[in-house]
PDB file of N, CA and C in Angstrom:
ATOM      1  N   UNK A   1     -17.233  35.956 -17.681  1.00  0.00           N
ATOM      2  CA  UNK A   1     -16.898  34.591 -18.049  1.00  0.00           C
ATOM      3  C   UNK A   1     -15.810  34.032 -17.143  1.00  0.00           C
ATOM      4  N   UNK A   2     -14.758  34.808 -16.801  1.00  0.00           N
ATOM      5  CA  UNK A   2     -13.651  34.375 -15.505  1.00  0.00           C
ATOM      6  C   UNK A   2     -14.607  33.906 -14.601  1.00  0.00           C
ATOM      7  N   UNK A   3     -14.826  35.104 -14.155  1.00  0.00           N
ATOM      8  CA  UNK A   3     -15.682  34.652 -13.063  1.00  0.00           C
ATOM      9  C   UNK A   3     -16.395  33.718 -12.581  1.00  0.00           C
ATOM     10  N   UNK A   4     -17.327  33.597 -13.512  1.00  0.00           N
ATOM     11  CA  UNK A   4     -17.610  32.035 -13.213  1.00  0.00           C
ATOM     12  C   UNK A   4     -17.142  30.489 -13.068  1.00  0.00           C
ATOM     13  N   UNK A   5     -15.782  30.812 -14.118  1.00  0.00           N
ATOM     14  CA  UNK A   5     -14.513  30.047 -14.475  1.00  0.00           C
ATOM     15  C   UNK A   5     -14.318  29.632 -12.720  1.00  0.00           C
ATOM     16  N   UNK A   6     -13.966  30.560 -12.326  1.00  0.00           N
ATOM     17  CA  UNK A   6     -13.356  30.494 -10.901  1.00  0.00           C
ATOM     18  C   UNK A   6     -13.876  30.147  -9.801  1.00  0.00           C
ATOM     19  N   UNK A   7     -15.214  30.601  -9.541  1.00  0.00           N
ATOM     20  CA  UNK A   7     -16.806  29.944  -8.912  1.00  0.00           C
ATOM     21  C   UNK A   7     -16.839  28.538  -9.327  1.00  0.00           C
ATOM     22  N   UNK A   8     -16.960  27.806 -10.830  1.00  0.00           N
ATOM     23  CA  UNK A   8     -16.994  26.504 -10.871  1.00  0.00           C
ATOM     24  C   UNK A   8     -15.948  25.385 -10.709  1.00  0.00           C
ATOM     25  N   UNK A   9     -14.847  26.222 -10.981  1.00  0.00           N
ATOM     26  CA  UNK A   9     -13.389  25.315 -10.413  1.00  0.00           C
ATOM     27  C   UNK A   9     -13.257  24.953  -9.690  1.00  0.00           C
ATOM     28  N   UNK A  10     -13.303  24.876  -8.423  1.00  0.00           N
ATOM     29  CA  UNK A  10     -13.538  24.183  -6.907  1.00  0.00           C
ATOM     30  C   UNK A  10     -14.550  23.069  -6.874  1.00  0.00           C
ATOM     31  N   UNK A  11     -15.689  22.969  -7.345  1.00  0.00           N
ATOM     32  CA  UNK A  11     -16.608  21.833  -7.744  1.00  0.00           C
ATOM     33  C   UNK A  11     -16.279  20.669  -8.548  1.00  0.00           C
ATOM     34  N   UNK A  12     -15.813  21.457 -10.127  1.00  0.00           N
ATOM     35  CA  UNK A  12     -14.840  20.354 -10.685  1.00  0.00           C
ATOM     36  C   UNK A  12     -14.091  19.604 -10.405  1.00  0.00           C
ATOM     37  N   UNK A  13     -13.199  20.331  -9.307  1.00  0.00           N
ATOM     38  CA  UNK A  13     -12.099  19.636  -8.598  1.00  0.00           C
ATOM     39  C   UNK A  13     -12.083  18.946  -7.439  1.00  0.00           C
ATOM     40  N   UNK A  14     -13.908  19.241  -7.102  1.00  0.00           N
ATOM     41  CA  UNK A  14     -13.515  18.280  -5.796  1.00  0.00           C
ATOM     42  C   UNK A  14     -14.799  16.889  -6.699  1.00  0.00           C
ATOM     43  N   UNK A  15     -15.276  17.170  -7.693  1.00  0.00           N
ATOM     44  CA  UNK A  15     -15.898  15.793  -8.626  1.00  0.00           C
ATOM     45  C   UNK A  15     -14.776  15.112  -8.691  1.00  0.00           C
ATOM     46  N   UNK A  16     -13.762  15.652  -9.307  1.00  0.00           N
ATOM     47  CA  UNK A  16     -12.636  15.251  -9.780  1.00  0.00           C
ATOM     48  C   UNK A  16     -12.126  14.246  -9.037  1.00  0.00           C
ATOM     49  N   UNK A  17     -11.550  14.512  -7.490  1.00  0.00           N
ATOM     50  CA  UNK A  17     -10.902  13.751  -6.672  1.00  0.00           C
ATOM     51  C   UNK A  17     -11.755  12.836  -6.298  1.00  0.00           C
ATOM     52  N   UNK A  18     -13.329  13.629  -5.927  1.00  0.00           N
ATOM     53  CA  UNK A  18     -14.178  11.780  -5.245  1.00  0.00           C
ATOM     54  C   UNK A  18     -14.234  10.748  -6.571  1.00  0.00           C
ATOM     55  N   UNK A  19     -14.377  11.153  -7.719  1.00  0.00           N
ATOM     56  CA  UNK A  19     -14.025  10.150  -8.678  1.00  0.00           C
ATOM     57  C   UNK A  19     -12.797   9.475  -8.853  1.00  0.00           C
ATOM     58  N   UNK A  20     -11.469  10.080  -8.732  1.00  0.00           N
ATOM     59  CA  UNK A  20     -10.309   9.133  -8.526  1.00  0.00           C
ATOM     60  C   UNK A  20     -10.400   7.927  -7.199  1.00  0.00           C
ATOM     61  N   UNK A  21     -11.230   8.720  -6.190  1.00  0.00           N
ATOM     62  CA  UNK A  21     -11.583   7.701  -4.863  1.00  0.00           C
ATOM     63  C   UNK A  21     -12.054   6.483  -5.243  1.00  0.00           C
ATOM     64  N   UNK A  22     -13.328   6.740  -5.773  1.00  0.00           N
ATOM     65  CA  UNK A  22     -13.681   5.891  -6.488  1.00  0.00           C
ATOM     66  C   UNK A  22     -12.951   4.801  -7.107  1.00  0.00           C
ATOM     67  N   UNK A  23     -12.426   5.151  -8.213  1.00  0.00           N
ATOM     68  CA  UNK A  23     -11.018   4.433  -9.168  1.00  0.00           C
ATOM     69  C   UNK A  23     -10.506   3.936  -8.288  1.00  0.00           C
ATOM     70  N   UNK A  24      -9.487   4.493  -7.798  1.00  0.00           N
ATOM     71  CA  UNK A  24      -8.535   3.937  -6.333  1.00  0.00           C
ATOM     72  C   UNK A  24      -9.074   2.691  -4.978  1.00  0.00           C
ATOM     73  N   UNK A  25     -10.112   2.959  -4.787  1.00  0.00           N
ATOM     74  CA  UNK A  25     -10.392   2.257  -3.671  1.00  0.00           C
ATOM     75  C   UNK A  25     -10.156   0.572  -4.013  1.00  0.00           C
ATOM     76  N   UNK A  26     -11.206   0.472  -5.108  1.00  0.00           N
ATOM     77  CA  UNK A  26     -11.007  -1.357  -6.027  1.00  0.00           C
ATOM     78  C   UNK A  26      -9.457  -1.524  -6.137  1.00  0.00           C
ATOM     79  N   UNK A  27      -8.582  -1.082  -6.696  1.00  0.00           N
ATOM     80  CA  UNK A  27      -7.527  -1.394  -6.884  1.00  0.00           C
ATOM     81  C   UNK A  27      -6.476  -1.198  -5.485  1.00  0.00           C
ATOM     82  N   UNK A  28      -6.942  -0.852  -4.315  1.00  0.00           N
ATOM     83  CA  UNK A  28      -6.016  -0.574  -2.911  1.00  0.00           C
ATOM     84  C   UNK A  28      -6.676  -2.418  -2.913  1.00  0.00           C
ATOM     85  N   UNK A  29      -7.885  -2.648  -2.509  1.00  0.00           N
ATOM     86  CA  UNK A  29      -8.310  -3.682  -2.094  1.00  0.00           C
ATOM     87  C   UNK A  29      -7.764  -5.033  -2.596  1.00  0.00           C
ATOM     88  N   UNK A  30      -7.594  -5.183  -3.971  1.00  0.00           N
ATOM     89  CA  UNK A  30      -6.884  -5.951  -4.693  1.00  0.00           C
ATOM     90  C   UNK A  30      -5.360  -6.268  -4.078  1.00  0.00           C
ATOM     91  N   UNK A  31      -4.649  -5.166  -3.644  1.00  0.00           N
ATOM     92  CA  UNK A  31      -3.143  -4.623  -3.677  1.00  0.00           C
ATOM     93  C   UNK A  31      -3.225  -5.297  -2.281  1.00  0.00           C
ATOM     94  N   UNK A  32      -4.125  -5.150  -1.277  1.00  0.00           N
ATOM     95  CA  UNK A  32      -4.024  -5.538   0.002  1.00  0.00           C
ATOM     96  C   UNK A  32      -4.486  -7.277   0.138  1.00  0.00           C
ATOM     97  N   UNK A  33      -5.238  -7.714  -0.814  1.00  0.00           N
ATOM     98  CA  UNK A  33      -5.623  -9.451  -0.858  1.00  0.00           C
ATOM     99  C   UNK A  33      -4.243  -9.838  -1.432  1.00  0.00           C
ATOM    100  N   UNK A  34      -3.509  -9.839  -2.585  1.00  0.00           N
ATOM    101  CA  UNK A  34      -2.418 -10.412  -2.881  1.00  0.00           C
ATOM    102  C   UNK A  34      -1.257 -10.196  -1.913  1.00  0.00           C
ATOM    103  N   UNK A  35      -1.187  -8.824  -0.982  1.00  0.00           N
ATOM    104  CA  UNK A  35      -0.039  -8.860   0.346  1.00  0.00           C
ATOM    105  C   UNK A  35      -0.537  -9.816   0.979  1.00  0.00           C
ATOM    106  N   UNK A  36      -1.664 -10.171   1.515  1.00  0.00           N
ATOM    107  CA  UNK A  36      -2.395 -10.963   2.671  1.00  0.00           C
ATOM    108  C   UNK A  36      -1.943 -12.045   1.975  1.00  0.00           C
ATOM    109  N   UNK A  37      -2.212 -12.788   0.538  1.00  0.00           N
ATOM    110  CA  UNK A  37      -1.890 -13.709   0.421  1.00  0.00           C
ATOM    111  C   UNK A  37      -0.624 -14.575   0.036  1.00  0.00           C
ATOM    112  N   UNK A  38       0.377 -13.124  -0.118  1.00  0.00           N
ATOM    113  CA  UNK A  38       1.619 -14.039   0.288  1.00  0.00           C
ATOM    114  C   UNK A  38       2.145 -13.123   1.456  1.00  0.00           C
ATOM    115  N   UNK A  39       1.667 -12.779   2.579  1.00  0.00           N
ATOM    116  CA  UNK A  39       1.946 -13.313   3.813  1.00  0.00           C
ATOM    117  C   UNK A  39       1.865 -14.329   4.308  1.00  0.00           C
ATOM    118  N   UNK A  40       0.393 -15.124   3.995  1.00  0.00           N
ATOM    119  CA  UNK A  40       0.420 -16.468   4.390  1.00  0.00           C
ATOM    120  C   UNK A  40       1.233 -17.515   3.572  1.00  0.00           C
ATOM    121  N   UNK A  41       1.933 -16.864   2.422  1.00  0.00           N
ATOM    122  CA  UNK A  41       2.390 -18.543   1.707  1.00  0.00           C
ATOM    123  C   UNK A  41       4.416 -18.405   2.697  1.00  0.00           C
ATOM    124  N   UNK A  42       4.611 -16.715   3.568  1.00  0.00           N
ATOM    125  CA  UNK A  42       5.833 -16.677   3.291  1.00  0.00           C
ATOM    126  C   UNK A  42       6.261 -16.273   4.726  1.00  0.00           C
ATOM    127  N   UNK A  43       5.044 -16.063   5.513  1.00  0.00           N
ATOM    128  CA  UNK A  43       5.359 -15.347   6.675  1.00  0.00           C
ATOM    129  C   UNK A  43       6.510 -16.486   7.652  1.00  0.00           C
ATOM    130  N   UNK A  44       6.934 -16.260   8.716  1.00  0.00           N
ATOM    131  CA  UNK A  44       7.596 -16.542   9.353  1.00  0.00           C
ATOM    132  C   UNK A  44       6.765 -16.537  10.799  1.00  0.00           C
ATOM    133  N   UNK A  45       7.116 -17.808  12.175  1.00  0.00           N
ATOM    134  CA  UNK A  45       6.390 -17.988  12.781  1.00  0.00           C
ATOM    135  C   UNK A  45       6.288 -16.965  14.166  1.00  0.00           C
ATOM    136  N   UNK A  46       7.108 -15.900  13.856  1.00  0.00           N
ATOM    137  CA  UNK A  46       7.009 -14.836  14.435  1.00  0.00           C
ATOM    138  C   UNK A  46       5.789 -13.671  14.218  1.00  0.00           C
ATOM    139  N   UNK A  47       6.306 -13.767  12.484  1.00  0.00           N
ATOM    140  CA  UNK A  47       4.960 -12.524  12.119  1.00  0.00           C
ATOM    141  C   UNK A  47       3.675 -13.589  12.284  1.00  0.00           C
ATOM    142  N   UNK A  48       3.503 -14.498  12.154  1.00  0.00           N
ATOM    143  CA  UNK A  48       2.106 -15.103  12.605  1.00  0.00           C
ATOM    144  C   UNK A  48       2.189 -15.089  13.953  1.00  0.00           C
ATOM    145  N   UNK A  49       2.646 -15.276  14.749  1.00  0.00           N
ATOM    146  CA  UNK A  49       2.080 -14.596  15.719  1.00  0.00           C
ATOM    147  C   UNK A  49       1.795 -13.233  16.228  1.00  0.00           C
ATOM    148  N   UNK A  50       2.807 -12.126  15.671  1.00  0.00           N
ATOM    149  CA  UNK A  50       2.294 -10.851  15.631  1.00  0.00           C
ATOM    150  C   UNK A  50       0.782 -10.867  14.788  1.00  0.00           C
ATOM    151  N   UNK A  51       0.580 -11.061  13.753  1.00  0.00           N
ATOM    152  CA  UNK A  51      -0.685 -11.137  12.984  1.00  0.00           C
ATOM    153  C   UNK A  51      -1.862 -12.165  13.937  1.00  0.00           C
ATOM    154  N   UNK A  52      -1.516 -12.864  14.248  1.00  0.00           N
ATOM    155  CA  UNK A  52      -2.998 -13.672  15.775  1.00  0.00           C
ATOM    156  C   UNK A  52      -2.985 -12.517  16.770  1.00  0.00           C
ATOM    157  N   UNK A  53      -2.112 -11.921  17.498  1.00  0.00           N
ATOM    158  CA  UNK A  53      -2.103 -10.701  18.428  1.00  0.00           C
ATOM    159  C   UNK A  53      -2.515  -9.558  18.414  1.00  0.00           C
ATOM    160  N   UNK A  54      -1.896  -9.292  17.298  1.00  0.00           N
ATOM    161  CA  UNK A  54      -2.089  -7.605  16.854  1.00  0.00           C
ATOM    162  C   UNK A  54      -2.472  -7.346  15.733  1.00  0.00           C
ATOM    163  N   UNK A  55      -2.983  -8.133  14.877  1.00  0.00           N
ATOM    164  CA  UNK A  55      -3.744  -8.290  14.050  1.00  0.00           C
ATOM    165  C   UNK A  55      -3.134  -7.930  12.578  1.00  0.00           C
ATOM    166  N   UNK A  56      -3.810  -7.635  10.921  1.00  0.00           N
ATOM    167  CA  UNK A  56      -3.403  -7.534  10.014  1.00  0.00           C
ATOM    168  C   UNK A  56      -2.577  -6.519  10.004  1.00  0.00           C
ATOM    169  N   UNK A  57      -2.921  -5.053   9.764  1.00  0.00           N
ATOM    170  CA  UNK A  57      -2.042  -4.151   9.965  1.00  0.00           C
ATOM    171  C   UNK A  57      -0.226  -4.362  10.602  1.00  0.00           C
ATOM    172  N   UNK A  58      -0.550  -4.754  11.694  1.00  0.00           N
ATOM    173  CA  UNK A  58       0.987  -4.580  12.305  1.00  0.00           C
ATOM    174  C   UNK A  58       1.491  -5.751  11.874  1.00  0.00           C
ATOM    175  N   UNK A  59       1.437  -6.788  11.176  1.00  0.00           N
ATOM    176  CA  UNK A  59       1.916  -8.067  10.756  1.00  0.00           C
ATOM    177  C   UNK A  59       2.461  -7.765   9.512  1.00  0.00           C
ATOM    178  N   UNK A  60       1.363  -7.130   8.394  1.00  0.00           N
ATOM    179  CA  UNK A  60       1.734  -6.554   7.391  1.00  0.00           C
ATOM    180  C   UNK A  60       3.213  -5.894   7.258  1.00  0.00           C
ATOM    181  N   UNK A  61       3.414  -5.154   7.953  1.00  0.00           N
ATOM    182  CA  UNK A  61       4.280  -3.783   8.003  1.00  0.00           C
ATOM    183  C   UNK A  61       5.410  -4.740   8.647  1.00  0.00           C
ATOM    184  N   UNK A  62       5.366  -5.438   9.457  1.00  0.00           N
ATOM    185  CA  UNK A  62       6.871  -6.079   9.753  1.00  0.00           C
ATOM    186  C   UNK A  62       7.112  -7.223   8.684  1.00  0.00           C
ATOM    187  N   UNK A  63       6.425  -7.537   8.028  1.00  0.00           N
ATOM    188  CA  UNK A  63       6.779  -8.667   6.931  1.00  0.00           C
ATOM    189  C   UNK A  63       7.258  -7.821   5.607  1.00  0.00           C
ATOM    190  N   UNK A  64       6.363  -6.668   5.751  1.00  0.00           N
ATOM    191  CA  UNK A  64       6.970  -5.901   4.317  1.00  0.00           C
ATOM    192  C   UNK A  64       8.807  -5.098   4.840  1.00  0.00           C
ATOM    193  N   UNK A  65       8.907  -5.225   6.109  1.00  0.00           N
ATOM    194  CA  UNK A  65       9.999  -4.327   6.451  1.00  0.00           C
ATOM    195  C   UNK A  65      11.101  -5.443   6.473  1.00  0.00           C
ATOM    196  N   UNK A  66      10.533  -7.060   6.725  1.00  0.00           N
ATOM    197  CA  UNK A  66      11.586  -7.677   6.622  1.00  0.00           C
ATOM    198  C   UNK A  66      11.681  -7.901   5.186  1.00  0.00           C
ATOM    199  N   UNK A  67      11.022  -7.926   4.480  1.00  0.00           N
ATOM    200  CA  UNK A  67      11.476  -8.198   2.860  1.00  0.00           C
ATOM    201  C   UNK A  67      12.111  -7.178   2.262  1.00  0.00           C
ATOM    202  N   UNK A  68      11.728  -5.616   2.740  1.00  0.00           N
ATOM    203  CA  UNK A  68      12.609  -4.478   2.539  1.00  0.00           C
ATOM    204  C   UNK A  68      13.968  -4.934   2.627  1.00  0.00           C
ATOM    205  N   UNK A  69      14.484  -5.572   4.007  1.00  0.00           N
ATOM    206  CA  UNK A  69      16.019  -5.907   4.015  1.00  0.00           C
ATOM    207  C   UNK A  69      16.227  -6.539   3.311  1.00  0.00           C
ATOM    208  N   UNK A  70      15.377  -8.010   2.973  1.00  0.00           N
ATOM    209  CA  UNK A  70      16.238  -8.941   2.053  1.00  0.00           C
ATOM    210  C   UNK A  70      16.446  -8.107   0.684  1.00  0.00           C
ATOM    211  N   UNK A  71      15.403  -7.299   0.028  1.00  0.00           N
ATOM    212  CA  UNK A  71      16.128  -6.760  -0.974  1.00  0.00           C
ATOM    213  C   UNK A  71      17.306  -5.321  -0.873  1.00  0.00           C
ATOM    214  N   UNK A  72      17.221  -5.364   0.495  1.00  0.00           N
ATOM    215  CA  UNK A  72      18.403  -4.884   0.570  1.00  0.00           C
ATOM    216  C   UNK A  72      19.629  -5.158   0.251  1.00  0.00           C
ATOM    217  N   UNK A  73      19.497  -6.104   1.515  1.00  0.00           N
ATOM    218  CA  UNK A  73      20.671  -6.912   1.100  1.00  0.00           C
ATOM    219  C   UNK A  73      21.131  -7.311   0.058  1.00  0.00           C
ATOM    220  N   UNK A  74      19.999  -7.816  -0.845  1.00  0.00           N
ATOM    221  CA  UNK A  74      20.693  -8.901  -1.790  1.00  0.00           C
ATOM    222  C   UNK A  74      21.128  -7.692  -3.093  1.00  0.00           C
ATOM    223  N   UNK A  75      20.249  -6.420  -2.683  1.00  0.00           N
ATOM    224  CA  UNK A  75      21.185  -5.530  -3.780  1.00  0.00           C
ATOM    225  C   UNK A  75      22.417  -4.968  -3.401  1.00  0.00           C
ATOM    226  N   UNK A  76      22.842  -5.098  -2.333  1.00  0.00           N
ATOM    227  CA  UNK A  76      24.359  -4.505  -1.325  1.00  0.00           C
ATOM    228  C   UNK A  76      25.316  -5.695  -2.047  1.00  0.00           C
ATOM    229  N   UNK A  77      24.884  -7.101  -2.233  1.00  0.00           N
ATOM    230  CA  UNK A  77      25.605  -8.349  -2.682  1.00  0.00           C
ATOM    231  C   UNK A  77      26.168  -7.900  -3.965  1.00  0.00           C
ATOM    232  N   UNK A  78      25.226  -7.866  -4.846  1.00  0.00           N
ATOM    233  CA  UNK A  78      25.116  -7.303  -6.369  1.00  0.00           C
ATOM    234  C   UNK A  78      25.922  -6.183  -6.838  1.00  0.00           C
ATOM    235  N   UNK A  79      26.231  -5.238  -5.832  1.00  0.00           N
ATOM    236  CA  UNK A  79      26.584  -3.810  -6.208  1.00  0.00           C
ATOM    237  C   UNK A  79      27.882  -4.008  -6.648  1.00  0.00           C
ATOM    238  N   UNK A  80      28.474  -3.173  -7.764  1.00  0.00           N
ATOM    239  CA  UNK A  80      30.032  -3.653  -7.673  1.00  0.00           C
ATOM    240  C   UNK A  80      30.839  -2.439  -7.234  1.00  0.00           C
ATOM    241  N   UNK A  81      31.805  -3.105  -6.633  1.00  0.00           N
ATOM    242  CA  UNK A  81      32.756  -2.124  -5.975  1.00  0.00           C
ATOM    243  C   UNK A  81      33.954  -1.695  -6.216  1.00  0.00           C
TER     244      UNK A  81
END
């Protein structure tokens, strides 16, 4: 009875993960239309032009890295000292 336990565990587990793929993929796609769409309500005329050049990807990632700072910053403001 192990035995087989142990033979079918690897199958389970790889059902397992292509079904979370599954799950996951709809909801990445979603996650990536609402970034896209406030890039365009917020971007700056720099990252639009990185995004006409070099396309979604690398536009993405510098708009999310500049909003990284602003909430940087504005939690460095906040902090008390």
């Amino acid at each position: 009875m192990i035995g087989f336990t142990l033979l079918l565990f690897p199958f389970v587990l790889l059902g397992f993960v292509m079904l979370m793929g599954r799950v996951e993929e709809p909801l990445s796609q979603i996650a990536d239309e609402r970034d896209i769409e406030q890039f365009f309500d917020d971007a700056n005329a720099e990252e639009l032009d990185v995004f006409i050049r070099e396309g979604t990807d690398s536009a993405l990632s510098r708009f999310r890295a500049r909003l990284g700072l602003r909430r940087l910053r504005r939690g460095l403001r906040k902090a008390p000292d």
